[in-house]
Protein backbone atom coordinates (compact mmCIF):
# COMPACT_ATOMS: atom_id res chain seq x y z
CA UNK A 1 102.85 120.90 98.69
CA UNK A 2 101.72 117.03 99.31
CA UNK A 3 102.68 114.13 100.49
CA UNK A 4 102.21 111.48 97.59
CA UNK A 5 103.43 108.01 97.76
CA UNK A 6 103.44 106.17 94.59
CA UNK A 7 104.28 102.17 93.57
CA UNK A 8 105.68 100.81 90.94
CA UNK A 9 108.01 104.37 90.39
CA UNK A 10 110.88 101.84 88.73
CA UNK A 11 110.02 102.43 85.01
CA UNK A 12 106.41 103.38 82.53
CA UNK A 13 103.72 105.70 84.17
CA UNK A 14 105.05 105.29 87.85
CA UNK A 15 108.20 106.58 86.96
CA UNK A 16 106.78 109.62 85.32
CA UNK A 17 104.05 110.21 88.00
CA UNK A 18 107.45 110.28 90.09
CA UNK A 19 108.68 112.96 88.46
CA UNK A 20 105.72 115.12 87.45
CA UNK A 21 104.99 115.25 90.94
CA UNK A 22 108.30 116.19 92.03
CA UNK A 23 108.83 119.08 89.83
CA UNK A 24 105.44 120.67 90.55
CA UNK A 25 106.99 121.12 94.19
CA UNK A 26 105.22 117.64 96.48
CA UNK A 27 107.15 115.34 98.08
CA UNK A 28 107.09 112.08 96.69
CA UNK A 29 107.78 108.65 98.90
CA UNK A 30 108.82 106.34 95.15
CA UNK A 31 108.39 102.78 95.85
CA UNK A 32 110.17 100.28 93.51
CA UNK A 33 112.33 96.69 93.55
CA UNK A 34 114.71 99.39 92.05
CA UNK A 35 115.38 103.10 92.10
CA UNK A 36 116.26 104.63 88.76
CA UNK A 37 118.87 107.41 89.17
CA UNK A 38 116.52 110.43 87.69
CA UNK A 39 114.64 109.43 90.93
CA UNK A 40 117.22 108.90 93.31
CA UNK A 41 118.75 112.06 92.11
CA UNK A 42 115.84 114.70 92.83
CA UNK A 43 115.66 116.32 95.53
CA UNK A 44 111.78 115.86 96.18
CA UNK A 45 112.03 112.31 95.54
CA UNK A 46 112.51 109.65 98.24
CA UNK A 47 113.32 105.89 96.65
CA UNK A 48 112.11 103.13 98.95
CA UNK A 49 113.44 99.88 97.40
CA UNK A 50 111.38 97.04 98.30
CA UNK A 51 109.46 94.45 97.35
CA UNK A 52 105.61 94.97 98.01
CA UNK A 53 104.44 91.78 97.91
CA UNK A 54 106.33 91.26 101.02
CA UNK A 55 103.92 92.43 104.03
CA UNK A 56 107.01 92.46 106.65
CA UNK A 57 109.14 95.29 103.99
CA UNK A 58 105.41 97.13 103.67
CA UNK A 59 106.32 97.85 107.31
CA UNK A 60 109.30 100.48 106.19
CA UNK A 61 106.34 102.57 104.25
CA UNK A 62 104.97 103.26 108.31
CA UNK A 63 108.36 104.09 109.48
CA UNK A 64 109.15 106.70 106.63
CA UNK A 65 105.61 108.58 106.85
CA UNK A 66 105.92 108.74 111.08
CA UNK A 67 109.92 110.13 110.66
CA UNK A 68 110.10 112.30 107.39
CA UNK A 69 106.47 113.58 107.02
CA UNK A 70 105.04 114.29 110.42
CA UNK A 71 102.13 111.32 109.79
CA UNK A 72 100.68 112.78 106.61
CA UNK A 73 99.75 111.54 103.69
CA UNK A 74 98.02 113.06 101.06
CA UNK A 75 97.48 110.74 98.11
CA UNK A 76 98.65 107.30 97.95
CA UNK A 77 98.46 105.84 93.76
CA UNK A 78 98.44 102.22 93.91
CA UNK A 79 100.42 101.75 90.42
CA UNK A 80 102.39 98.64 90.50
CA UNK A 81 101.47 95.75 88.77
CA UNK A 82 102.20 92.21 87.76
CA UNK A 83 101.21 90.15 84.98
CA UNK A 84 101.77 86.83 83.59
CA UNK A 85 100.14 85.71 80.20
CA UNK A 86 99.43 82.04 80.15
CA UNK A 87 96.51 79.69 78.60
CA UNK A 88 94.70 79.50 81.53
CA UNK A 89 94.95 75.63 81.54
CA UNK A 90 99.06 76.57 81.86
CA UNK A 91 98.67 78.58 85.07
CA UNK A 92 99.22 77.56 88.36
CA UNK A 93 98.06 78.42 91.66
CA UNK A 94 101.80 79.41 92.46
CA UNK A 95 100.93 82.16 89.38
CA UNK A 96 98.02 83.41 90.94
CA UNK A 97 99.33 83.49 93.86
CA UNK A 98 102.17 85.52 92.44
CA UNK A 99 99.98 87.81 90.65
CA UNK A 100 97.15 88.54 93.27
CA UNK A 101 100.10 89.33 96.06
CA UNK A 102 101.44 92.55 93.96
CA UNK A 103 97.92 93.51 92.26
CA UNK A 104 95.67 92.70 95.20
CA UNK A 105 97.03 92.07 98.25
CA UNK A 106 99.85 94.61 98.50
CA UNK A 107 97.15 96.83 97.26
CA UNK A 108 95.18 96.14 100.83
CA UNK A 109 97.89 95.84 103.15
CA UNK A 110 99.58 99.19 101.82
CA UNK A 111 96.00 100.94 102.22
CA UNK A 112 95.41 99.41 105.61
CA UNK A 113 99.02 100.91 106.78
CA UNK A 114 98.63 104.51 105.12
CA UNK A 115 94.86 104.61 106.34
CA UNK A 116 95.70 106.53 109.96
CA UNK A 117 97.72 109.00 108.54
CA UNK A 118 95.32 109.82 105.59
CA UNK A 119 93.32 113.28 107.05
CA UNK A 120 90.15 114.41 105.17
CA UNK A 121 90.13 115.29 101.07
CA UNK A 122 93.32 112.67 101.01
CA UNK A 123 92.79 110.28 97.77
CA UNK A 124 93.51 106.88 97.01
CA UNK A 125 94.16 106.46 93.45
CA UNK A 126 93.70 102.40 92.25
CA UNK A 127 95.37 101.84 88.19
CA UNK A 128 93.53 98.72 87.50
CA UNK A 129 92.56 97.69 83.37
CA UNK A 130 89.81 97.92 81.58
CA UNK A 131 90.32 94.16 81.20
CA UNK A 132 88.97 94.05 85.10
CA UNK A 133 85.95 95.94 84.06
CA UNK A 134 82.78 93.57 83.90
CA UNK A 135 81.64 93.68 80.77
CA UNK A 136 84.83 95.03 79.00
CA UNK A 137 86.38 93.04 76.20
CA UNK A 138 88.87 90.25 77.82
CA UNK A 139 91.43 88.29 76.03
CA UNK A 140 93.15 84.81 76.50
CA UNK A 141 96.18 84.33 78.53
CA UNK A 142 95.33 87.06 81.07
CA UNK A 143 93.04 85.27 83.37
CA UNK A 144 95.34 85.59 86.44
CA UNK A 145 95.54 89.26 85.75
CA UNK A 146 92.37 90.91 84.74
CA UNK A 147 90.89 88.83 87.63
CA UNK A 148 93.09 90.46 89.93
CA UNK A 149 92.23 93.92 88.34
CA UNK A 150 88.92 93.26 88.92
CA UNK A 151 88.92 92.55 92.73
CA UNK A 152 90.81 95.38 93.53
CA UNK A 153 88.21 97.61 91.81
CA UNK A 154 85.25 95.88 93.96
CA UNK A 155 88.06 96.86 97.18
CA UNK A 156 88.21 100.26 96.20
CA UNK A 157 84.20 100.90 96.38
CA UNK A 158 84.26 98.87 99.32
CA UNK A 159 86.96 101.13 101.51
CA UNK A 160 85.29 104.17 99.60
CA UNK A 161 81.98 103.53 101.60
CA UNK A 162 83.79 102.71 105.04
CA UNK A 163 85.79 105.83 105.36
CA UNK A 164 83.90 108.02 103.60
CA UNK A 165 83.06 109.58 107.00
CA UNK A 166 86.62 110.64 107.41
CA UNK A 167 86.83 111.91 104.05
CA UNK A 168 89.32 109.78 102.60
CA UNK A 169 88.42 109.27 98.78
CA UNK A 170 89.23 105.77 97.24
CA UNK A 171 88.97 105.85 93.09
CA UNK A 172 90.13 103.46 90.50
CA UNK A 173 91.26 104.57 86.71
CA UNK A 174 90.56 101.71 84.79
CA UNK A 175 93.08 102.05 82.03
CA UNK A 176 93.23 100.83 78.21
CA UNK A 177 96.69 100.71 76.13
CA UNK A 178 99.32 102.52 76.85
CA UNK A 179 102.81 102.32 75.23
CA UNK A 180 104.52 100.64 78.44
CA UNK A 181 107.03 97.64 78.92
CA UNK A 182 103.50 95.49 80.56
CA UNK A 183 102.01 96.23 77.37
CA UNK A 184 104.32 94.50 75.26
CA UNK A 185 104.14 91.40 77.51
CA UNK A 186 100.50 91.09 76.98
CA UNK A 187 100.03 92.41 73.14
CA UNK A 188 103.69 91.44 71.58
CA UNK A 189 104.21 94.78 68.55
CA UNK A 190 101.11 96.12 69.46
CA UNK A 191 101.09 99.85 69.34
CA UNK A 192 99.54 102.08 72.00
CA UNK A 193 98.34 105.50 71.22
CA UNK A 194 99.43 106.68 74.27
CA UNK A 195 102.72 106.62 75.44
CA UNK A 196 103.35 106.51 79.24
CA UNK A 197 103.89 110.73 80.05
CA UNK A 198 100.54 111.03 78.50
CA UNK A 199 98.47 108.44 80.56
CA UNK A 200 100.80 109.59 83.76
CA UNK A 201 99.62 113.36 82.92
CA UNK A 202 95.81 112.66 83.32
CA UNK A 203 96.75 110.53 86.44
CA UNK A 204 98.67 113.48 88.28
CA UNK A 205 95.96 115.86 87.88
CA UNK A 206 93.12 113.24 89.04
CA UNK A 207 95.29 112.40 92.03
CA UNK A 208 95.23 116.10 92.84
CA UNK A 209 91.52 116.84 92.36
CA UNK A 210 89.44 114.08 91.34
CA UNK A 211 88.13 113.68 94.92
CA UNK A 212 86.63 116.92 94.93
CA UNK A 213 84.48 115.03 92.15
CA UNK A 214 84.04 110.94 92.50
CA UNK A 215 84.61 108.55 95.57
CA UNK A 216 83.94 105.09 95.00
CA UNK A 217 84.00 104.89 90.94
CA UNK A 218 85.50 103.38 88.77
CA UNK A 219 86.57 105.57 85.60
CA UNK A 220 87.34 104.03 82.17
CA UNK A 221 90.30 106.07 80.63
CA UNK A 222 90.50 104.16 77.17
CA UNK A 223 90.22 105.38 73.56
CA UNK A 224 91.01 101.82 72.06
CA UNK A 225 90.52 98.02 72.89
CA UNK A 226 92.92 96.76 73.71
């Protein structure tokens, strides 16, 4: 049994990673603006409804791990994401803003918080896009975004190489399209060939052991562009 704390648990993959994990036995710390009943109504499922982008309710995250789970955590999935599709001449630095505090810097402040309690062979487990892959196909109106994608992928290798000495494995899945609500924001009717159980399947068993494996990459899971 492990300690898993997952964002973005309110709907798409986070919500299944929620419960995957849950009903193979770990205990799961679900963190969401809102709780969806499934979640609030298992048993190995702890809803913590809060708004990530706010540093000072990040500070609730430390005060569940130290009561309920004896300062341990085992794998922390940074899923949550925001994204606004704009011409890029339409965006504003209140947008980026907006953006870069859920993608980014929740991303670091949550990390910097669950760091002491992370013992060796725990894993941190970054969903970015293959849109914040250099060299990867990008498309208009997502500037704010895939940027955002991208800097949390040069963060991960970064904090893989600092605490590598503890053993604390930091990985990002850069993913392609998958059938979720944030798809249809960005590609209106487009059609995803995976749907979000799938792409939250491969993440629960990477979470588990891809840090026997990698620390520090960056894996492309994408079968189509977008």
């Amino acid at each position: 049994m492990k300690n898993i704390i997952i964002t973005g648990t309110s709907r798409g993959i986070g919500y299944e990673l929620a419960l995957l994990f849950a009903e193979s036995g770990h205990q799961v710390l679900a963190i969401s603006r809102k709780a969806p009943k499934p979640l609030m109504e298992n048993p190995n499922i702890t809803c913590l409804t809060i708004d990530i982008a706010k540093s000072e309710e990040l500070v609730k995250v430390e005060d569940f791990v130290e009561k309920a789970w004896d300062k341990k955590i085992d794998v922390l999935i940074h899923n949550a994401g925001s994204l606004i599709n704009k011409p890029f001449e339409n965006l504003t630095a209140l947008d980026f803003q907006n953006v870069y505090a859920v993608n980014v810097f929740a991303v670091a402040e949550l990390t910097r918080i669950c760091i002491p309690f992370m013992l060796n062979e725990s894993h941190v487990v970054t969903i970015s896009s293959m849109g914040g892959v250099q060299g990867s196909m990008k498309f208009p109106g997502l500037a704010a975004y895939s940027s955002s994608k991208g800097a949390v992928i040069t963060l991960s290798e970064l904090l893989a190489e600092e605490y590598k000495e503890k053993g604390i494995a930091f990985n990002v899945l850069a993913l392609g399209a998958v059938n979720t609500e944030m798809l249809q924001e960005a590609f209106p009717g487009y059609e995803a060939p995976l749907s979000a159980q799938e792409m939250a399947d491969y993440i629960f068993n990477f979470a588990l052991t891809g840090n026997k494996y990698f620390n520090g990459k960056v894996l492309q899971v994408s079968s189509t562009t977008p």
